[in-house]
Protein backbone atom coordinates (compact mmCIF):
# COMPACT_ATOMS: atom_id res chain seq x y z
CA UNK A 1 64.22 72.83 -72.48
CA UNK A 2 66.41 69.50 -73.17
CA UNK A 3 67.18 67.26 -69.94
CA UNK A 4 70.93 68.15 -70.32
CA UNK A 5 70.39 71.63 -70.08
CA UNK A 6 68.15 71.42 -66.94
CA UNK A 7 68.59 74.00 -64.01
CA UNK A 8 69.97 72.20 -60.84
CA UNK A 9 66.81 72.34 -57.78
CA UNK A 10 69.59 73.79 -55.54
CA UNK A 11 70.24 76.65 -58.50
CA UNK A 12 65.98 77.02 -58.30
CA UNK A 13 65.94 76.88 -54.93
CA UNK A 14 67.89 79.61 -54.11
CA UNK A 15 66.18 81.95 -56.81
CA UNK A 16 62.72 80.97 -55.14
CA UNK A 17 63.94 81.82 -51.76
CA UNK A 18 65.25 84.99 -53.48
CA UNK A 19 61.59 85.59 -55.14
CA UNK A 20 60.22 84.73 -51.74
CA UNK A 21 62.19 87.25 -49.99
CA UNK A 22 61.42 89.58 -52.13
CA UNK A 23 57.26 88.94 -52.61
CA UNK A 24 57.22 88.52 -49.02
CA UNK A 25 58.81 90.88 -46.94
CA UNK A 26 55.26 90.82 -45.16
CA UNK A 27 54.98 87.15 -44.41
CA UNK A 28 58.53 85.71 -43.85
CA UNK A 29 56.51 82.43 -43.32
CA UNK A 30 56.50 81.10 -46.77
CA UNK A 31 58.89 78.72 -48.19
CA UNK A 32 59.71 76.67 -50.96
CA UNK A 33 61.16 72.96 -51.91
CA UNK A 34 62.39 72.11 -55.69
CA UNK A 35 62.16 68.68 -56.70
CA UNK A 36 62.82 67.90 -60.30
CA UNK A 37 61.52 71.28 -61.20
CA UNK A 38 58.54 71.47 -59.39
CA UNK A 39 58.42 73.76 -56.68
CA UNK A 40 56.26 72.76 -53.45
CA UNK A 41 55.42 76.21 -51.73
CA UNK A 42 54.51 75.73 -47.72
CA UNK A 43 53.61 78.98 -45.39
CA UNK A 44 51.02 81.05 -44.00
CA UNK A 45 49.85 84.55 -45.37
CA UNK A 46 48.21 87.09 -44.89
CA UNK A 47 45.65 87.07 -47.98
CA UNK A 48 44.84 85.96 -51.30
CA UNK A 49 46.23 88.92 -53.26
CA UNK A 50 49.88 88.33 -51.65
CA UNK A 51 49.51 83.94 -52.92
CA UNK A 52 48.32 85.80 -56.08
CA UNK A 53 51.80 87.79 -56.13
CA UNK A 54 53.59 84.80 -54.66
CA UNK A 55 52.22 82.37 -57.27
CA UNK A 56 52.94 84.84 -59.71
CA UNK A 57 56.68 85.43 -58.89
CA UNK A 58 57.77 81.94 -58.31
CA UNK A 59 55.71 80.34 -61.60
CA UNK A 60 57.73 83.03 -63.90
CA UNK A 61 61.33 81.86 -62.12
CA UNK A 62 63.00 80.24 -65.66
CA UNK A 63 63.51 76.41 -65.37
CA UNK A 64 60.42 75.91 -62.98
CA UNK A 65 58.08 73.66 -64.60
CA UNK A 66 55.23 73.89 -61.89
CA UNK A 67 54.10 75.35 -58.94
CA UNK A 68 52.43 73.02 -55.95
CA UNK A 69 50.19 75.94 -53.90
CA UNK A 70 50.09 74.64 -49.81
CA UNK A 71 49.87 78.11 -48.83
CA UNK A 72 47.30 78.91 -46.19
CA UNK A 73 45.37 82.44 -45.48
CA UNK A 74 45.95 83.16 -41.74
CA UNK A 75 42.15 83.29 -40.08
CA UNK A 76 42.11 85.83 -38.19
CA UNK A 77 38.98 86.06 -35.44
CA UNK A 78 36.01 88.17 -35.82
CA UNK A 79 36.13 91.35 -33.53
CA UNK A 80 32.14 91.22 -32.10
């Protein structure tokens, strides 16, 4: 893709936050922050299947050129 024909971050941002409504009905605590491209993602879930499926959605969203994972995998305690 030539520089002039870049997608805008606040055009990418708003299609992440639309993947990440969508991938994430479950864990509304997941966001996302374009700069240049790259997409930062920030949140708490539930598992590693759904950051699979997150990952997954947001890396295929045209115009992003790479995906920063900072998701964490709630702990939850051991029942004894």
């Amino acid at each position: 893709m030539a520089l002039g024909n870049r997608i805008p971050d606040k055009t990418l941002l708003k299609n992440v936050q639309s993947r990440l409504s969508k991938k994430c009905s479950s864990s509304p605590r997941v966001s996302g922050d374009v700069r240049s491209g790259e997409v930062t993602l920030n949140g708490t879930i539930k598992n590693e299947v759904e950051r699979k499926q997150i990952l997954r959605a947001v890396s295929s969203i045209e115009g992003i050129s790479r995906v920063i994972d900072r998701i964490k995998v709630e702990v939850r305690p051991k029942t004894v």
